[in-house]
PDB file of N, CA and C in Angstrom:
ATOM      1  N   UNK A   1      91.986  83.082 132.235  1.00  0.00           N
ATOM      2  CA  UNK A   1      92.949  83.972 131.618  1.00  0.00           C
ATOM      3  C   UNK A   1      92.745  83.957 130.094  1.00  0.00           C
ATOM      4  N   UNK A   2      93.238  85.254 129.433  1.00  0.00           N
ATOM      5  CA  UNK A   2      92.236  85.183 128.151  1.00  0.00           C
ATOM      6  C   UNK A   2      94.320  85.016 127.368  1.00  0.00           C
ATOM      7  N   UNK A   3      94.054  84.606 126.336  1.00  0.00           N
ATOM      8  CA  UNK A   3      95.335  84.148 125.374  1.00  0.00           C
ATOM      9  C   UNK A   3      95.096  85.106 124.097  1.00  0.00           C
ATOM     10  N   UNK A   4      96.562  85.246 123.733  1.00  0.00           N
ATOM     11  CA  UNK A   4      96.731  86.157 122.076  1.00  0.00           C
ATOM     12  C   UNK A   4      97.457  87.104 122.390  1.00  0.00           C
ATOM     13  N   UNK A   5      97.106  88.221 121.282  1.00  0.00           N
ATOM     14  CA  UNK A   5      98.409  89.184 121.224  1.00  0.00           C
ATOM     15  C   UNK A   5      97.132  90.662 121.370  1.00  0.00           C
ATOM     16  N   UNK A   6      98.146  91.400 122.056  1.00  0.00           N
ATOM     17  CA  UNK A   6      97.298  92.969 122.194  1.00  0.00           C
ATOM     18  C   UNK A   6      98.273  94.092 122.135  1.00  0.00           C
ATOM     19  N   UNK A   7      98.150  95.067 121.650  1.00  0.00           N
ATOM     20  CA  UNK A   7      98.759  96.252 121.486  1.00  0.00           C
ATOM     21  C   UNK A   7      97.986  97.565 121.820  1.00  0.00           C
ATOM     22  N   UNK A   8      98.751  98.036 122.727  1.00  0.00           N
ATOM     23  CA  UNK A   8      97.265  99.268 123.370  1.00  0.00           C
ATOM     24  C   UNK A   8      98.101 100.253 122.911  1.00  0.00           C
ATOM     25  N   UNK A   9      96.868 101.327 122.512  1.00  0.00           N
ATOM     26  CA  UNK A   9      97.314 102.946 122.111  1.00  0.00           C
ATOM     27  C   UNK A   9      98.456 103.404 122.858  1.00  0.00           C
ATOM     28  N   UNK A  10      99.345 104.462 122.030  1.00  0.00           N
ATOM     29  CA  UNK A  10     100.343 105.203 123.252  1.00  0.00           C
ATOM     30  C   UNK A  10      99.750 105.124 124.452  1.00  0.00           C
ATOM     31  N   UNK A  11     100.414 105.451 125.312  1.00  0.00           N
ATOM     32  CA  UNK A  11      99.921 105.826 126.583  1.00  0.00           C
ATOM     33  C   UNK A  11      99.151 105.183 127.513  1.00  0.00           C
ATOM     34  N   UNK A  12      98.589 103.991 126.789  1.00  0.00           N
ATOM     35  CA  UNK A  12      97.994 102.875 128.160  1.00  0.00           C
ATOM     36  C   UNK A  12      98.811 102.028 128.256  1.00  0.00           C
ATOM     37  N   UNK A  13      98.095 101.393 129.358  1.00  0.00           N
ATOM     38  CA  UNK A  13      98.953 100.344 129.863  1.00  0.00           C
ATOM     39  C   UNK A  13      98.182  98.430 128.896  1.00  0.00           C
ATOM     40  N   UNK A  14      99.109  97.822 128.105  1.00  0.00           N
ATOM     41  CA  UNK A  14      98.588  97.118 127.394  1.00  0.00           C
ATOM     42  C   UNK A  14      97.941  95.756 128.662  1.00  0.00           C
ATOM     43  N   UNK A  15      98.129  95.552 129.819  1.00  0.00           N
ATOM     44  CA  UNK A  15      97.758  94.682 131.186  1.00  0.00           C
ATOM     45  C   UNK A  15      96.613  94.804 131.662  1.00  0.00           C
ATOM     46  N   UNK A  16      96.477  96.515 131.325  1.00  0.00           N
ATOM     47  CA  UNK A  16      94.975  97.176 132.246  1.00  0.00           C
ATOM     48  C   UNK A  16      94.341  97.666 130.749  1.00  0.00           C
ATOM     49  N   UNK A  17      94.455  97.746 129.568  1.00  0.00           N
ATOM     50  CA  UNK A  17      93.925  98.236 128.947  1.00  0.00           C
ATOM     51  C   UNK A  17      92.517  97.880 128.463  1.00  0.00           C
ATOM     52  N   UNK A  18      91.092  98.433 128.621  1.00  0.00           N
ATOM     53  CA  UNK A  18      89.669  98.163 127.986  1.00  0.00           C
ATOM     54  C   UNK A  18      89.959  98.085 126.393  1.00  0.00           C
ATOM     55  N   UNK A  19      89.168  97.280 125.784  1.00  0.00           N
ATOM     56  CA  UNK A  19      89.355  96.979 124.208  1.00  0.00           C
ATOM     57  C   UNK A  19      89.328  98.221 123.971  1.00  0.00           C
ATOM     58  N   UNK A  20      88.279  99.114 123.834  1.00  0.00           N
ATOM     59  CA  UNK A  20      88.451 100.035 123.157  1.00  0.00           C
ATOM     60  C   UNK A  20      89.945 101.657 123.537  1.00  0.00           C
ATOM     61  N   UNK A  21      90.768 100.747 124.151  1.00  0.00           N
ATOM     62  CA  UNK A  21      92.116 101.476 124.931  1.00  0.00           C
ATOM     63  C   UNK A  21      93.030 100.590 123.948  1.00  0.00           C
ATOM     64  N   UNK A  22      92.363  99.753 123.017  1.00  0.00           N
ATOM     65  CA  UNK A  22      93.652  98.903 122.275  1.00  0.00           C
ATOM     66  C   UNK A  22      93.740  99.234 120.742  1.00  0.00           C
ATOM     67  N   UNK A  23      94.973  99.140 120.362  1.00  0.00           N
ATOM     68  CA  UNK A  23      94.724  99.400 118.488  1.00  0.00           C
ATOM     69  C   UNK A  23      94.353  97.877 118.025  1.00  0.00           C
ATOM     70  N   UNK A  24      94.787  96.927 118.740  1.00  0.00           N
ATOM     71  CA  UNK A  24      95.092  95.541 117.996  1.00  0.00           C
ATOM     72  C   UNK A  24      94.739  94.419 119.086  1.00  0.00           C
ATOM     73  N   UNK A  25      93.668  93.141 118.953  1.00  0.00           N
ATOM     74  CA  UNK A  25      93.431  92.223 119.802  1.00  0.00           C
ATOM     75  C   UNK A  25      93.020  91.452 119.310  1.00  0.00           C
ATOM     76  N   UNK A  26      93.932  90.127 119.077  1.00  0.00           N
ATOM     77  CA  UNK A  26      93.869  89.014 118.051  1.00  0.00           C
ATOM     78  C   UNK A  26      92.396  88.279 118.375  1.00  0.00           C
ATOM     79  N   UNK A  27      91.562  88.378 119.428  1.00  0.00           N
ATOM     80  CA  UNK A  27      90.510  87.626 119.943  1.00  0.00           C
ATOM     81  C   UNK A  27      89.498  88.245 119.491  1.00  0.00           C
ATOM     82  N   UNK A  28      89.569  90.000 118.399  1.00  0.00           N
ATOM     83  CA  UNK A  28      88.533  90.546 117.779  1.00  0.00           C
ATOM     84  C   UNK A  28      88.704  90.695 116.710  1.00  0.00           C
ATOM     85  N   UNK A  29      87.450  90.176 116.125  1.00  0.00           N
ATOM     86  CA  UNK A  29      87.319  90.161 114.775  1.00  0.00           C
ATOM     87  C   UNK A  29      87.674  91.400 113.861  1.00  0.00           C
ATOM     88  N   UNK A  30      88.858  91.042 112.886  1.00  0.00           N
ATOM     89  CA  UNK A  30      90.049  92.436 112.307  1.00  0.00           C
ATOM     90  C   UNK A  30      89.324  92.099 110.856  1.00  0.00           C
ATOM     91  N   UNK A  31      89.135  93.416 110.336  1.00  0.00           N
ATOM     92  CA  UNK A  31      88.618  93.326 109.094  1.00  0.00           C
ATOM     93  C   UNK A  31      89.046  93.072 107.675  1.00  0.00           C
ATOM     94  N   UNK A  32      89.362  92.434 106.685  1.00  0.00           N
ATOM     95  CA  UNK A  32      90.077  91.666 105.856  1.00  0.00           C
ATOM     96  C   UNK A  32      90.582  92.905 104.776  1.00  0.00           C
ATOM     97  N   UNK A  33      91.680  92.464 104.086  1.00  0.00           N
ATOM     98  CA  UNK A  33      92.225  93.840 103.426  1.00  0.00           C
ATOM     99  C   UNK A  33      92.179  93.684 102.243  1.00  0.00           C
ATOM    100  N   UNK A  34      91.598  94.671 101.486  1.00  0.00           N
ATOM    101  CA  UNK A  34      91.252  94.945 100.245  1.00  0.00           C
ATOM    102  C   UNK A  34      92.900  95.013  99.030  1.00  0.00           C
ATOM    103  N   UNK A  35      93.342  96.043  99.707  1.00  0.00           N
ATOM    104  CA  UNK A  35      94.792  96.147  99.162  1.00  0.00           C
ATOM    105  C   UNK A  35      95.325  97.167  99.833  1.00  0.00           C
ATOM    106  N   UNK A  36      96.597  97.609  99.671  1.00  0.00           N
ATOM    107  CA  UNK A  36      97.573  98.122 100.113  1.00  0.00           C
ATOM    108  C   UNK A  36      98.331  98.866  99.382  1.00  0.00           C
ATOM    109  N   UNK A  37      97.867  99.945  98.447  1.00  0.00           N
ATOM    110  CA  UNK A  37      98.744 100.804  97.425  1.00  0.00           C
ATOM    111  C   UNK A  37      99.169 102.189  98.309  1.00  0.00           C
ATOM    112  N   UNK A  38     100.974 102.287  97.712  1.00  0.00           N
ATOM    113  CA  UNK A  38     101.809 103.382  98.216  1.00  0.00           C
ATOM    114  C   UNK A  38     101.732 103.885  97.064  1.00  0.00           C
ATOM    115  N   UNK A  39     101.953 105.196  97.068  1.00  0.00           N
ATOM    116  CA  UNK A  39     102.290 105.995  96.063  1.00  0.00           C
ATOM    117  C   UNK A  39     102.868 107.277  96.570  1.00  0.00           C
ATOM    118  N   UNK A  40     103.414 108.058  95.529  1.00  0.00           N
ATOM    119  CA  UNK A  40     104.129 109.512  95.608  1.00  0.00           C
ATOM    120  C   UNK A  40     103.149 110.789  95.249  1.00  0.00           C
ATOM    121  N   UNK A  41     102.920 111.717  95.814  1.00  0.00           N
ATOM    122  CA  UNK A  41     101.710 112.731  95.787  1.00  0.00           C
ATOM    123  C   UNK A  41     102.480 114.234  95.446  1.00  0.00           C
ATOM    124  N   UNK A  42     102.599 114.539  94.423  1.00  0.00           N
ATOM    125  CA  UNK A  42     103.303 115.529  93.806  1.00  0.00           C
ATOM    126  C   UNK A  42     102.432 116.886  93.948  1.00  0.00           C
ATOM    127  N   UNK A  43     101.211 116.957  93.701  1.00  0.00           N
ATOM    128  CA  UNK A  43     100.296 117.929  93.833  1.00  0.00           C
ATOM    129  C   UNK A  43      98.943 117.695  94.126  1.00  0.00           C
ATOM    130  N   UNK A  44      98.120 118.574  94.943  1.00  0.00           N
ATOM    131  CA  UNK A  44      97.273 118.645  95.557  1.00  0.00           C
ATOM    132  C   UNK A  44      95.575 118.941  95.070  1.00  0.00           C
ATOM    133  N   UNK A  45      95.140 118.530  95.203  1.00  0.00           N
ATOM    134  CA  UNK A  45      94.382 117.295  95.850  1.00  0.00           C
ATOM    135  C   UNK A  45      94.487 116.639  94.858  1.00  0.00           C
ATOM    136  N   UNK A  46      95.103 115.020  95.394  1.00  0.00           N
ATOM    137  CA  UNK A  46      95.268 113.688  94.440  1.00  0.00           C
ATOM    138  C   UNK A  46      93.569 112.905  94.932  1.00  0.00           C
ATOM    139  N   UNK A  47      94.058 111.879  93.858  1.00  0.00           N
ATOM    140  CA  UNK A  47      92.398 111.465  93.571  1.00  0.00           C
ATOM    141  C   UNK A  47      93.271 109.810  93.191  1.00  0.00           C
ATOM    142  N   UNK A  48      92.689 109.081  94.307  1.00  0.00           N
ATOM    143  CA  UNK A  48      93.029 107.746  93.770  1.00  0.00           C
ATOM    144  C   UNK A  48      91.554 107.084  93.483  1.00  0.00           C
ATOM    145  N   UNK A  49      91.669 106.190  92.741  1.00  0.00           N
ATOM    146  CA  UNK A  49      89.904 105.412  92.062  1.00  0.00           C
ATOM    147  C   UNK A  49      90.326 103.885  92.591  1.00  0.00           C
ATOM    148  N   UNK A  50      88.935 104.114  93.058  1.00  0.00           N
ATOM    149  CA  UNK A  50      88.962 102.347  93.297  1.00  0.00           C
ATOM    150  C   UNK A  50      88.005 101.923  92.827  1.00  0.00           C
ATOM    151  N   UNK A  51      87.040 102.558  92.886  1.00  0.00           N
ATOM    152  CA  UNK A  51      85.436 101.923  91.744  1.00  0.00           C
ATOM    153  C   UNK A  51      85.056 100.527  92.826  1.00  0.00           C
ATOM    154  N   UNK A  52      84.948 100.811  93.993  1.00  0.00           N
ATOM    155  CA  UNK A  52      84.110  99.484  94.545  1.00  0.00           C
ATOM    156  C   UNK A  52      83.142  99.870  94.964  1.00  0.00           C
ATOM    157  N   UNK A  53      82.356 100.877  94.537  1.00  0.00           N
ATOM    158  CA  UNK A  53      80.908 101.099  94.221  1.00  0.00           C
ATOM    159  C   UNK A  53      80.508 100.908  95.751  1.00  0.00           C
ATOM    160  N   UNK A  54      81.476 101.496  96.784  1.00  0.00           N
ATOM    161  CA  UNK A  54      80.706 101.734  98.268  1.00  0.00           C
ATOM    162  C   UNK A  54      81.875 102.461  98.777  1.00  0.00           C
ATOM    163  N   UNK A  55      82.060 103.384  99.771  1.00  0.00           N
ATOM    164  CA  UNK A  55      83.127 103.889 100.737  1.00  0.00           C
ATOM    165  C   UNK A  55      83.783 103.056 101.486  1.00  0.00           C
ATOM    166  N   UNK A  56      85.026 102.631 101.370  1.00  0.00           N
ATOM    167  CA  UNK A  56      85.829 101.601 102.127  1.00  0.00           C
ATOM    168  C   UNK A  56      86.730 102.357 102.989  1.00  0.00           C
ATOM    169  N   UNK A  57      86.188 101.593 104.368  1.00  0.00           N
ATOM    170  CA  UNK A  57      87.097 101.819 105.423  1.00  0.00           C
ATOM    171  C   UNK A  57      88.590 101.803 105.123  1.00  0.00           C
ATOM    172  N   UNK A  58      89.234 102.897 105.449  1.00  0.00           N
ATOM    173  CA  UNK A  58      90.488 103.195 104.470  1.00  0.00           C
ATOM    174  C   UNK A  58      91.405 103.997 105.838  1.00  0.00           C
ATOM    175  N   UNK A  59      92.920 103.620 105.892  1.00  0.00           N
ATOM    176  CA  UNK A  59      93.871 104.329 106.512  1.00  0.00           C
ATOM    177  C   UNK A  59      94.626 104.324 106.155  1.00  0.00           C
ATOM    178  N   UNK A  60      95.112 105.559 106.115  1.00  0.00           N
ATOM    179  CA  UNK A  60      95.876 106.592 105.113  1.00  0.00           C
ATOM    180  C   UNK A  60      96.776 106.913 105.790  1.00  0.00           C
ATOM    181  N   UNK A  61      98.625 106.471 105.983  1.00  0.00           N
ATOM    182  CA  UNK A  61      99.425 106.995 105.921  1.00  0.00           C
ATOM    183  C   UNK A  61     100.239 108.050 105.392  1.00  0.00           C
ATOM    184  N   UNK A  62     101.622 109.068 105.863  1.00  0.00           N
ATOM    185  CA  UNK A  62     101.860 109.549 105.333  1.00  0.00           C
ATOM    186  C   UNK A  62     103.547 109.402 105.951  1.00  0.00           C
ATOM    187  N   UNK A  63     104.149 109.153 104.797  1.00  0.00           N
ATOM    188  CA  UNK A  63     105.696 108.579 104.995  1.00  0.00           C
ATOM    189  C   UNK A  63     106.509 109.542 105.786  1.00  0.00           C
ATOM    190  N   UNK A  64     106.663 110.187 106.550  1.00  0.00           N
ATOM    191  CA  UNK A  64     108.205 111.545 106.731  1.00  0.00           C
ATOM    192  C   UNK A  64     109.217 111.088 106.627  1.00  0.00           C
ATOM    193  N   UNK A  65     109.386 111.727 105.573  1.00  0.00           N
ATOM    194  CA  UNK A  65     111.128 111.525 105.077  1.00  0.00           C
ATOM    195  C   UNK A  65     112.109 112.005 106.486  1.00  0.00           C
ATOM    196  N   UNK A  66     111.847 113.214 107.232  1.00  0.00           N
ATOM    197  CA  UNK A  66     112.945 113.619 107.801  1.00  0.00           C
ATOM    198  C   UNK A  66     113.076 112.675 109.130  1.00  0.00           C
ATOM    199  N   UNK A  67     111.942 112.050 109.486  1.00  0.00           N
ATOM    200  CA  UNK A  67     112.017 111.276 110.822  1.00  0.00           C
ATOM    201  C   UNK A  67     111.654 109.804 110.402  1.00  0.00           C
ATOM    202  N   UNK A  68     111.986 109.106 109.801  1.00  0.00           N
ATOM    203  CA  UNK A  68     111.715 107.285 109.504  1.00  0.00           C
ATOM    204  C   UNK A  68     110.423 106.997 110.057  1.00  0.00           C
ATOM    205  N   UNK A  69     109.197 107.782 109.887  1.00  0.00           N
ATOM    206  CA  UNK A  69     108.230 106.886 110.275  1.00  0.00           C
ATOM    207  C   UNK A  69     106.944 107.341 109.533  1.00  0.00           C
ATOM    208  N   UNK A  70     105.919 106.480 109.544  1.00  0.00           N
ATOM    209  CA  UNK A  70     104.683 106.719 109.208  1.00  0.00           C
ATOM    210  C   UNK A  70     103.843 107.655 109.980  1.00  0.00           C
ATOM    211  N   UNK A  71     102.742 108.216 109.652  1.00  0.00           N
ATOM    212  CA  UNK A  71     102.258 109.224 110.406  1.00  0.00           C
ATOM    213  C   UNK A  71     100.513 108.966 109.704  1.00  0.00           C
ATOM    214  N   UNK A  72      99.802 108.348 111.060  1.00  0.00           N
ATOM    215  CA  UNK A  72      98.550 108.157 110.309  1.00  0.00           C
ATOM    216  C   UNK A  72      97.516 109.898 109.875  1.00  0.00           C
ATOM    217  N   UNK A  73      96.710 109.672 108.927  1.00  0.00           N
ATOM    218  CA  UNK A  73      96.503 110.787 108.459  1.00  0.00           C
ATOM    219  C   UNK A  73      95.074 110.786 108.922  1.00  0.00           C
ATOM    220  N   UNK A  74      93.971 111.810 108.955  1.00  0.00           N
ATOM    221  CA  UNK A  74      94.638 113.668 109.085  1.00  0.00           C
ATOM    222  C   UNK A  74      95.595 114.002 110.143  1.00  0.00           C
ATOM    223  N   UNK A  75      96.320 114.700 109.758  1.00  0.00           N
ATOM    224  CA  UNK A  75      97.207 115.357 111.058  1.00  0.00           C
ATOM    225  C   UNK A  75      97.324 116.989 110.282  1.00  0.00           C
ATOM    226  N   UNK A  76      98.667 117.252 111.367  1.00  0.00           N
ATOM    227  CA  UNK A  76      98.702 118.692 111.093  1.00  0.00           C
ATOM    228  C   UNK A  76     100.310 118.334 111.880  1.00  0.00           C
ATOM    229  N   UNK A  77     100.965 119.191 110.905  1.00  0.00           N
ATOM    230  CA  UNK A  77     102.557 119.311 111.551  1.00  0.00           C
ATOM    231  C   UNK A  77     103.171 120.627 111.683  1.00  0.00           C
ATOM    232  N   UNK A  78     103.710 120.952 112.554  1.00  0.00           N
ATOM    233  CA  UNK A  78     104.215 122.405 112.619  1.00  0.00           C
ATOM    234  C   UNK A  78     105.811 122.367 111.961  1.00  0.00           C
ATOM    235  N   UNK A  79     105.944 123.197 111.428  1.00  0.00           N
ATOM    236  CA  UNK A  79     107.513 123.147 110.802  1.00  0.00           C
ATOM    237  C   UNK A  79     108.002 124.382 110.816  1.00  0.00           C
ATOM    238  N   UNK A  80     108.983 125.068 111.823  1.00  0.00           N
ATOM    239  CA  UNK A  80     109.567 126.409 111.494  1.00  0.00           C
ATOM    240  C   UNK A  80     107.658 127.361 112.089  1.00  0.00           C
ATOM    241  N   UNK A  81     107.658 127.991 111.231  1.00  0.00           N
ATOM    242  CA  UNK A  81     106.771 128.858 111.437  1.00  0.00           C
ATOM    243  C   UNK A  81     105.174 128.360 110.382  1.00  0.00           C
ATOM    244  N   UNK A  82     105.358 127.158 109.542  1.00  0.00           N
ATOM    245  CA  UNK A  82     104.516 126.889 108.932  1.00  0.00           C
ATOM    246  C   UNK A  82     103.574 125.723 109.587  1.00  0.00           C
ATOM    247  N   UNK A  83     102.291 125.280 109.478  1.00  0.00           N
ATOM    248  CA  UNK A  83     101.881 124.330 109.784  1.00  0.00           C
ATOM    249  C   UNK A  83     101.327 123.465 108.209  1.00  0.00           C
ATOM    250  N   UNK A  84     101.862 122.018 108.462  1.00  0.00           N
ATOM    251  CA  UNK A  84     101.755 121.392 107.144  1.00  0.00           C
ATOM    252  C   UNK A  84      99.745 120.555 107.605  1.00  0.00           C
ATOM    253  N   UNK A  85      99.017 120.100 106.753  1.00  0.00           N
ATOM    254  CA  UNK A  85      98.277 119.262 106.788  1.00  0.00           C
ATOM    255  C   UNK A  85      98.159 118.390 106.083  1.00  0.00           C
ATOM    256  N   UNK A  86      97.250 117.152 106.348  1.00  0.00           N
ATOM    257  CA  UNK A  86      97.048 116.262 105.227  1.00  0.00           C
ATOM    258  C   UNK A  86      95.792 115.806 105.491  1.00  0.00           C
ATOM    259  N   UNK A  87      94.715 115.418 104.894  1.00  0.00           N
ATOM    260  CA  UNK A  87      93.543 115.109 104.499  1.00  0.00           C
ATOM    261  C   UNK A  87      92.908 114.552 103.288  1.00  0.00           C
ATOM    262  N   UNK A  88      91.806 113.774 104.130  1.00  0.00           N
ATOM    263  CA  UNK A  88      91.238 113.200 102.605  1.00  0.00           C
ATOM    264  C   UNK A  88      89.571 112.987 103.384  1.00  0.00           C
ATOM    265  N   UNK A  89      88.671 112.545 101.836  1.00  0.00           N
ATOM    266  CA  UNK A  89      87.771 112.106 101.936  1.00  0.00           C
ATOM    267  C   UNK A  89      87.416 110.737 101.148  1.00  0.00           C
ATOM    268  N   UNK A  90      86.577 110.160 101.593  1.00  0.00           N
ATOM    269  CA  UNK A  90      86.133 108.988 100.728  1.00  0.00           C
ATOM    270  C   UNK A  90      84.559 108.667 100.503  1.00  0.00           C
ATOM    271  N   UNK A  91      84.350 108.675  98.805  1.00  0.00           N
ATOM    272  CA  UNK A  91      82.998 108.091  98.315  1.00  0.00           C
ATOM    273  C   UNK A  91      83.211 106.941  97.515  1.00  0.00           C
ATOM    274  N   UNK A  92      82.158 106.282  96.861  1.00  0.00           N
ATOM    275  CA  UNK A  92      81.635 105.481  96.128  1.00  0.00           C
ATOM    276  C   UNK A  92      83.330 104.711  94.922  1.00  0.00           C
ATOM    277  N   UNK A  93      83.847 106.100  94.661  1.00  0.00           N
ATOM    278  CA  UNK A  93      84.812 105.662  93.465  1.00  0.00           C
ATOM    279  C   UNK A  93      85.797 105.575  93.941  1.00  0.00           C
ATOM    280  N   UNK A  94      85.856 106.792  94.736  1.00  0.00           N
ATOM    281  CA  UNK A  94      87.710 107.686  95.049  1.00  0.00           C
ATOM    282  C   UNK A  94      88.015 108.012  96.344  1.00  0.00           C
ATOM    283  N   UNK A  95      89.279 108.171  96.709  1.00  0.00           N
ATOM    284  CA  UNK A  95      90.059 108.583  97.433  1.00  0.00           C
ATOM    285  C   UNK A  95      90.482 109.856  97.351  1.00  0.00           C
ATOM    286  N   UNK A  96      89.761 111.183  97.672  1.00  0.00           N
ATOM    287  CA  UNK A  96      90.446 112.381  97.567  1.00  0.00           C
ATOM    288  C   UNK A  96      91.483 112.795  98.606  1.00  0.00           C
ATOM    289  N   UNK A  97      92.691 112.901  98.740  1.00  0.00           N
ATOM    290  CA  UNK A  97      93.734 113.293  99.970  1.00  0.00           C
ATOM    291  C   UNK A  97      94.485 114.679  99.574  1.00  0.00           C
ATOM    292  N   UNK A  98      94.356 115.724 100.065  1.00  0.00           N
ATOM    293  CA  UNK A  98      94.490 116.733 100.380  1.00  0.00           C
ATOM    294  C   UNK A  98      95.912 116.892 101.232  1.00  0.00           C
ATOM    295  N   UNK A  99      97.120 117.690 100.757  1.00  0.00           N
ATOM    296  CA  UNK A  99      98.253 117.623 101.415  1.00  0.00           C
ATOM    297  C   UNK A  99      98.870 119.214 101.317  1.00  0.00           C
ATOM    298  N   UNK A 100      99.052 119.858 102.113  1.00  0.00           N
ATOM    299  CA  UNK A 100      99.763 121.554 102.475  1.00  0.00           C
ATOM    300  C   UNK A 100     100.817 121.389 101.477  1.00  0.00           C
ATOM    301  N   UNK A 101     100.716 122.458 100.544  1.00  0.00           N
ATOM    302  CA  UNK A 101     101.834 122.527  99.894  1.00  0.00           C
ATOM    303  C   UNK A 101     103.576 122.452 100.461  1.00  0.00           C
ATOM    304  N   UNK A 102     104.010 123.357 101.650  1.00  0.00           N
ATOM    305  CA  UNK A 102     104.944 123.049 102.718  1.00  0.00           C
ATOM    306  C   UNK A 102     104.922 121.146 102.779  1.00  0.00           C
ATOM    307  N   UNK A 103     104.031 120.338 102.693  1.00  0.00           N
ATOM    308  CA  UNK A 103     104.447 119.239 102.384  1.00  0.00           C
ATOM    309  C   UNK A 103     104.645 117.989 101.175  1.00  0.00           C
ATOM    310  N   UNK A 104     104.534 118.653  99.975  1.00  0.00           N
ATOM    311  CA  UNK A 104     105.006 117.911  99.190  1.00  0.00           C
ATOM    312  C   UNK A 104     106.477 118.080  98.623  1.00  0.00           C
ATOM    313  N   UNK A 105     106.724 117.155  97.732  1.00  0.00           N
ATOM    314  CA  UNK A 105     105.945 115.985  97.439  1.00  0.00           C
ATOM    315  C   UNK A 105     105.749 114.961  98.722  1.00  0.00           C
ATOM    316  N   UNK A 106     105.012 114.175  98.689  1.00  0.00           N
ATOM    317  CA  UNK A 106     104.481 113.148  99.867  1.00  0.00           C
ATOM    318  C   UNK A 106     104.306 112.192  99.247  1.00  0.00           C
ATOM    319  N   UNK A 107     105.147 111.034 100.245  1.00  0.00           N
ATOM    320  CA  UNK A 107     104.587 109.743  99.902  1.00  0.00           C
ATOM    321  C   UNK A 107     103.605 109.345 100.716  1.00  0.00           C
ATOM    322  N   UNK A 108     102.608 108.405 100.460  1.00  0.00           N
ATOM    323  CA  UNK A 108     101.468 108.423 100.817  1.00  0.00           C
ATOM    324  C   UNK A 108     101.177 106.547 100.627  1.00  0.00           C
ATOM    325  N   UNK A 109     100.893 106.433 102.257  1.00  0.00           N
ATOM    326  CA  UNK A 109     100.089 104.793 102.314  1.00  0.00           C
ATOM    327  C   UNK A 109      99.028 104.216 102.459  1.00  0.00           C
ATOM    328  N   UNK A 110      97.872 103.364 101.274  1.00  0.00           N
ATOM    329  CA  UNK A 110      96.789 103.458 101.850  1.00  0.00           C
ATOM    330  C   UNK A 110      96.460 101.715 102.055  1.00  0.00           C
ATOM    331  N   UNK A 111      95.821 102.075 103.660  1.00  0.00           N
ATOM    332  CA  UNK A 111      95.044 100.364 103.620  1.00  0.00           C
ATOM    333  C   UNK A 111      94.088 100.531 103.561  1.00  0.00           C
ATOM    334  N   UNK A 112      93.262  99.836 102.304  1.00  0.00           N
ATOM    335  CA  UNK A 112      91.609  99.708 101.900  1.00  0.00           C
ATOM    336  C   UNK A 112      90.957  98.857 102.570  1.00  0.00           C
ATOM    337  N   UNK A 113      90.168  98.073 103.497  1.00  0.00           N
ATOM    338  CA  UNK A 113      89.344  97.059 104.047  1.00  0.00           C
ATOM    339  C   UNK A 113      88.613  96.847 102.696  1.00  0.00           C
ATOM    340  N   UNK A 114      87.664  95.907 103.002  1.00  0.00           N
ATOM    341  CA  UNK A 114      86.528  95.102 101.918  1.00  0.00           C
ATOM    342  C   UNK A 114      85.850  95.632 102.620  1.00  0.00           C
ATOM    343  N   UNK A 115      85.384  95.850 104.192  1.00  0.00           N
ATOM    344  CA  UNK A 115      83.990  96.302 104.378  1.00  0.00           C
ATOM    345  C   UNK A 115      84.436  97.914 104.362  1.00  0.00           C
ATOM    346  N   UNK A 116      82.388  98.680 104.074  1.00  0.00           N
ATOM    347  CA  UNK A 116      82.243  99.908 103.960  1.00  0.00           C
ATOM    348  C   UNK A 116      82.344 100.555 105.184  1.00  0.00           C
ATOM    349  N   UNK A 117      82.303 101.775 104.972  1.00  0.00           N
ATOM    350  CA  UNK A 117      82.079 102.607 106.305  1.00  0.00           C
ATOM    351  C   UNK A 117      81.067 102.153 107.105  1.00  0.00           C
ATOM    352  N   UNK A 118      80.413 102.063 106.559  1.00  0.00           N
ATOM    353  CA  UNK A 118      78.702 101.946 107.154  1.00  0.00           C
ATOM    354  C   UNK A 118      78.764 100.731 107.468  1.00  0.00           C
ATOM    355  N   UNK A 119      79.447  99.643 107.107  1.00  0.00           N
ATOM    356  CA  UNK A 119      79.033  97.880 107.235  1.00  0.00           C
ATOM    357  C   UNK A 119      79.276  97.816 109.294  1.00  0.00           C
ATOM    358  N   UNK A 120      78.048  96.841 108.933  1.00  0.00           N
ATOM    359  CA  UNK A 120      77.662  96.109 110.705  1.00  0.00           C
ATOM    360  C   UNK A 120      78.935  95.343 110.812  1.00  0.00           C
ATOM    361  N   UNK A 121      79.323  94.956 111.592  1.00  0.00           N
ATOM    362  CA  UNK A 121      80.627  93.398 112.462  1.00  0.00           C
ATOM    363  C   UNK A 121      79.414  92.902 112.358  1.00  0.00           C
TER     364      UNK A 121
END
């Protein structure tokens, strides 16, 4: 019997779930965190700098005020008759995130890893 903690995506079952059916499994190696900056996104396209001179594996929240929860990013939200988006890209310096006007201002959460996109486990 295998020991620890697991958390499987919506919709599976966390008992029957294959690793790759899980967000979280303390028995696999989780990648160490660079930092953790929130901020407020007033206008579009924001540009955060990190200057670690490689693309860091990065997840990007986005706060909704009207429902208490985080919302990992890209998405797309329908509102009334509008659809909101949010997006970003990442190189070498920066963080570009891209947000539908229908959704600002936005608060915005990012977790940086130490390893790159590209880095081997």
């Amino acid at each position: 019997m295998e020991y620890g903690l697991k958390v499987a995506q919506p919709g599976e079952n966390v008992l029957t779930a294959s690793d790759n059916k899980l967000s979280f499994k303390s028995s696999i190696l989780t990648m160490p965190i660079y930092t953790m900056p929130g901020f407020d996104v007033s206008s579009s396209p924001y540009i955060y700098t990190h200057n670690l001179g490689y693309a860091p594996k990065t997840w990007i929240f986005y706060d909704d005020p009207s429902n208490l929860y985080f919302v990992r990013v890209p998405f797309e939200k329908l509102s009334g008759l509008s659809v909101g988006s949010i997006d970003y890209e990442i190189d070498d310096t920066t963080i570009t995130i891209r947000v539908s006007a229908n959704l600002l201002p936005a608060r915005i959460k990012l977790i940086i890893f130490t390893r790159g996109i590209t880095d081997q486990w």
